[in-house]
N, C-alpha and C. Protein backbone atom coordinates (compact mmCIF):
# COMPACT_ATOMS: atom_id res chain seq x y z
N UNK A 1 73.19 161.05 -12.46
CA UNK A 1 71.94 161.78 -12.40
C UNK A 1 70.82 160.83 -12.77
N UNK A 2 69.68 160.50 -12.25
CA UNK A 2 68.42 160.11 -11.89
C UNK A 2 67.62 160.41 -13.72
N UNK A 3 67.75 159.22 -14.22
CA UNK A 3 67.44 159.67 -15.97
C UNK A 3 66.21 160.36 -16.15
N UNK A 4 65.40 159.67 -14.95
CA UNK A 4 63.98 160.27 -15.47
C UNK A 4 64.49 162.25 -14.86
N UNK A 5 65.01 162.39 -14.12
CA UNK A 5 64.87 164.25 -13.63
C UNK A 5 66.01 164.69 -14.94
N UNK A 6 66.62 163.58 -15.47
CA UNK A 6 67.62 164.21 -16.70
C UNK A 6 66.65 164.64 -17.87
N UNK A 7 65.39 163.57 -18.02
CA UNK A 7 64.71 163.54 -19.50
C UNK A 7 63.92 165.21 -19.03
N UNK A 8 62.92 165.34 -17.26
CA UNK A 8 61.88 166.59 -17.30
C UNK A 8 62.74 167.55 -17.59
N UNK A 9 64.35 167.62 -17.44
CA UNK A 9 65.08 168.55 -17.39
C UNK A 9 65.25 169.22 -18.83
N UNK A 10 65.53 168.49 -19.36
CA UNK A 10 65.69 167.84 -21.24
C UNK A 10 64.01 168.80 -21.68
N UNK A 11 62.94 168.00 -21.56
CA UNK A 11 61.81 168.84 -21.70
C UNK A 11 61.25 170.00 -20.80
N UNK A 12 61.30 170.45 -20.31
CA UNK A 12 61.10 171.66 -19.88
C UNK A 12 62.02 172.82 -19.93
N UNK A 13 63.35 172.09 -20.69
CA UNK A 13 64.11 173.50 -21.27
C UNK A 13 63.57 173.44 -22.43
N UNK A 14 63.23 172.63 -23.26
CA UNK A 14 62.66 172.91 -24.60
C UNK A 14 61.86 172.89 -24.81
N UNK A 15 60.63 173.54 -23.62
CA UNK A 15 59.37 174.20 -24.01
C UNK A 15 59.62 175.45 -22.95
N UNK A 16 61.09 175.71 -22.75
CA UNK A 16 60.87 176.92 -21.73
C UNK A 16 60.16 177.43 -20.91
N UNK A 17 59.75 176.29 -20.13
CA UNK A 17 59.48 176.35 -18.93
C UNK A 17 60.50 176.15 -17.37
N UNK A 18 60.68 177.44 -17.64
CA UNK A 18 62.12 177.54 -16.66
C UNK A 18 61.91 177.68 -15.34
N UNK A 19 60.47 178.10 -14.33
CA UNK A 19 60.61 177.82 -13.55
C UNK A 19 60.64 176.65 -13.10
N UNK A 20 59.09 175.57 -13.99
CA UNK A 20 59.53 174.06 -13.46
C UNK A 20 60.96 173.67 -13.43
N UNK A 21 61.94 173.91 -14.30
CA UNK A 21 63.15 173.17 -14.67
C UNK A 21 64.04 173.36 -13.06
N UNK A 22 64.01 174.74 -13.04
CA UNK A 22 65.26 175.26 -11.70
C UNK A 22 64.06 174.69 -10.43
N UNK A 23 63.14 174.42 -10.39
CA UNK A 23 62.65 173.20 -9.53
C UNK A 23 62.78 172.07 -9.03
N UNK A 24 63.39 171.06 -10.71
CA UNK A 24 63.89 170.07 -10.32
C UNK A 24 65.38 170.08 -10.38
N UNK A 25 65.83 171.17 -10.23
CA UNK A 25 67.50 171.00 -9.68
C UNK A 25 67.45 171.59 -8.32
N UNK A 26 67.88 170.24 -7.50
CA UNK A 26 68.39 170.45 -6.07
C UNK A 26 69.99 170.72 -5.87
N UNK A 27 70.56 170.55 -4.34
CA UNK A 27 71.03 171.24 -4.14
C UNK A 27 72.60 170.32 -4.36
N UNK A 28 72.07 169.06 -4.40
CA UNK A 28 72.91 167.51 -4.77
C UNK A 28 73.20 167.73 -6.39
N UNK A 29 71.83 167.59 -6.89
CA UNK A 29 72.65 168.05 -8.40
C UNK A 29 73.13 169.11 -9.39
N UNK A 30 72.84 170.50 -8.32
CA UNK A 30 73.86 171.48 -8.59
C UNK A 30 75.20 170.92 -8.59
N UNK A 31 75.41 171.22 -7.14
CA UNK A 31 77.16 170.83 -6.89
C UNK A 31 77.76 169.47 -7.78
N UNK A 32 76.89 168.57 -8.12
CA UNK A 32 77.19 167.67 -9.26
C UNK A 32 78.25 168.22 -10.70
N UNK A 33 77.16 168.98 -11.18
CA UNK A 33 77.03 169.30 -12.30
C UNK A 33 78.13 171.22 -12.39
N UNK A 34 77.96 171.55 -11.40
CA UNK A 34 78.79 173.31 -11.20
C UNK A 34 79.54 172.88 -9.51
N UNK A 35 80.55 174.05 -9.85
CA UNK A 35 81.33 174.21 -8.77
C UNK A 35 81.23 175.02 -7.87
N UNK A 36 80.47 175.09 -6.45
CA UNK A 36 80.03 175.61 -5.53
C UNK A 36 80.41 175.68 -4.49
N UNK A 37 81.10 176.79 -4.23
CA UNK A 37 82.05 177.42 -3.15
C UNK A 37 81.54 178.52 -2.18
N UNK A 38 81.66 178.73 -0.93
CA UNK A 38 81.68 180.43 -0.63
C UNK A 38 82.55 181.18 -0.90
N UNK A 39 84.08 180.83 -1.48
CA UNK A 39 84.73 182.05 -1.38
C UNK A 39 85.55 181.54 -2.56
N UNK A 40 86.26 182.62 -3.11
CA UNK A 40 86.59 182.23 -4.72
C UNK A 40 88.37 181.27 -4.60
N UNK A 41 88.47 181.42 -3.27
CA UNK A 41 89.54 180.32 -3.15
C UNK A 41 88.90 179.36 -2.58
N UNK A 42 87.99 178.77 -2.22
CA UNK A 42 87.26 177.60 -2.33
C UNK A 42 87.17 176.84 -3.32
N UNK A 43 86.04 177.97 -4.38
CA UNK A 43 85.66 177.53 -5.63
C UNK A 43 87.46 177.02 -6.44
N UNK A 44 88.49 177.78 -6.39
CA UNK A 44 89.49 177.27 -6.86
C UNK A 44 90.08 175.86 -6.42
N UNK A 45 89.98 175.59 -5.45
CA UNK A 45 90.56 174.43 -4.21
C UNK A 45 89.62 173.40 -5.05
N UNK A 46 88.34 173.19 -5.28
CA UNK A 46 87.25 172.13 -5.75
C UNK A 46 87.83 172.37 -6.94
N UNK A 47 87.96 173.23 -7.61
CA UNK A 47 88.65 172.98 -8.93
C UNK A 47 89.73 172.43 -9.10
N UNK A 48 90.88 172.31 -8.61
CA UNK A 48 91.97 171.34 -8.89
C UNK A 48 91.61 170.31 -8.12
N UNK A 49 90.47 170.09 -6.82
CA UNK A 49 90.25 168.50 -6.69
C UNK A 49 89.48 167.71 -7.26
N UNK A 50 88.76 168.74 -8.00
CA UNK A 50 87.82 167.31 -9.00
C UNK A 50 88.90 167.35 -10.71
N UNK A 51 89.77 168.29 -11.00
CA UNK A 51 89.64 168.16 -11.93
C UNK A 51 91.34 168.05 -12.23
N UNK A 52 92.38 168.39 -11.49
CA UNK A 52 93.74 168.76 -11.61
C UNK A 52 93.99 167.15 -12.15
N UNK A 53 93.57 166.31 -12.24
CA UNK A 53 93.98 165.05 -12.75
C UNK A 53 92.87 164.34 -14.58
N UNK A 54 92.83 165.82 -14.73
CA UNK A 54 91.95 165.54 -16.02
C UNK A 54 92.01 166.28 -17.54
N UNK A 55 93.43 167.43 -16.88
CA UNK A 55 94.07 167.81 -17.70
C UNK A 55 94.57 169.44 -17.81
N UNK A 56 95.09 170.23 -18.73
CA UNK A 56 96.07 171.09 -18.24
C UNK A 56 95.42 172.29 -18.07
N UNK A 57 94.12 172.32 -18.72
CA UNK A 57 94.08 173.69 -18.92
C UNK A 57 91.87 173.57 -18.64
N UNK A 58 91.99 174.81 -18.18
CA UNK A 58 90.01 174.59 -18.19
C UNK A 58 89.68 176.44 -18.43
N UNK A 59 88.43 176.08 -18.66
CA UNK A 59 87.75 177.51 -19.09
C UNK A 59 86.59 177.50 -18.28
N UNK A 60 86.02 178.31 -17.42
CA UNK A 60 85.98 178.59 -16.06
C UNK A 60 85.10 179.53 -16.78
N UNK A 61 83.53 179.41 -16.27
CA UNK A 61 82.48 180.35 -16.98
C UNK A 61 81.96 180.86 -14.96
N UNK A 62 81.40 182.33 -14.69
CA UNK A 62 81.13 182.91 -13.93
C UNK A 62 79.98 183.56 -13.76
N UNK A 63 79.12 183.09 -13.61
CA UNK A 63 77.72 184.05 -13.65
C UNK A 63 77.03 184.40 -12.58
N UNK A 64 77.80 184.87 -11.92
CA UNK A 64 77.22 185.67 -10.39
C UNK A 64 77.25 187.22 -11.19
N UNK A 65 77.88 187.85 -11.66
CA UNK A 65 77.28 188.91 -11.68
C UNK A 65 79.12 189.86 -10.85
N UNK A 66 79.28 189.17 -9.68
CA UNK A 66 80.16 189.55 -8.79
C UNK A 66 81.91 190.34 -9.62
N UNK A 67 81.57 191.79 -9.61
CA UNK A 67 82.92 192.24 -9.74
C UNK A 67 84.26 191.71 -9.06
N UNK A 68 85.08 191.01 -10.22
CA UNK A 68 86.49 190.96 -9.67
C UNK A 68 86.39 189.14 -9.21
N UNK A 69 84.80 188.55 -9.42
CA UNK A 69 84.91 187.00 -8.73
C UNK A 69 86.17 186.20 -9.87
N UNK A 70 85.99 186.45 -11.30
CA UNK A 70 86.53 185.47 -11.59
C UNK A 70 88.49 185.69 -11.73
N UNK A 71 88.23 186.87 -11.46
CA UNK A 71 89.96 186.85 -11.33
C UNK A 71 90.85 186.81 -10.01
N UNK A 72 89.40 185.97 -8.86
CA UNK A 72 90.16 186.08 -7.66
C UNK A 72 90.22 184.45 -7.39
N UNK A 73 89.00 183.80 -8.67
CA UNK A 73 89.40 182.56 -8.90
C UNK A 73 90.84 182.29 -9.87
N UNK A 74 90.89 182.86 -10.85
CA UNK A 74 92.13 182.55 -11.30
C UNK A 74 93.30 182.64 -11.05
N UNK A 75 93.56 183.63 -9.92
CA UNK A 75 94.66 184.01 -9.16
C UNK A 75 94.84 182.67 -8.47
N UNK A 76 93.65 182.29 -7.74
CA UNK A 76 93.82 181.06 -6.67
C UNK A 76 94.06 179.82 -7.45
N UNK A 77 93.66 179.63 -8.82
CA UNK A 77 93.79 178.57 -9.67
C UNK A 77 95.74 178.53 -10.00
N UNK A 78 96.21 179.83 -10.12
CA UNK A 78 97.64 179.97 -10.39
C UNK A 78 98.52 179.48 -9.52
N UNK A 79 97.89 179.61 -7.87
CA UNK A 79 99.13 179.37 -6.87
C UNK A 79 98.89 178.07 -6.37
């Protein structure tokens, strides 16, 4: 990540200014930083390829809102 959009990022969460902040996150350093899928066996599939070689176990946070998303990721994380 680009230090100087790391530091406005750094200050403008800690003067809560949140629309500038979700401004300077594009669409490159989303998917960087979170795991961005259309479908929750996607999102599972990117999960064991960035990470199945980094160790056994992960904790998997969900904030869509979406009934039933994160246990259709964990199902897909199981098989």
């Amino acid at each position: 990540m680009d230090m100087e959009i790391s530091r406005k990022i750094k200050y403008t969460f800690k003067e809560g200014k949140w629309g500038e902040m979700t401004a300077l996150i594009d669409d490159e350093l989303l998917n960087t930083v979170a795991v961005v899928a259309e479908t929750p066996e996607a999102v599972a599939e990117e999960i064991k390829k960035r990470y199945s070689d980094q160790g056994d176990r992960i904790t998997p946070a969900f904030y869509s809102g979406e009934e039933g998303l994160a246990s259709r990721v964990i199902s897909a994380l199981r098989s």
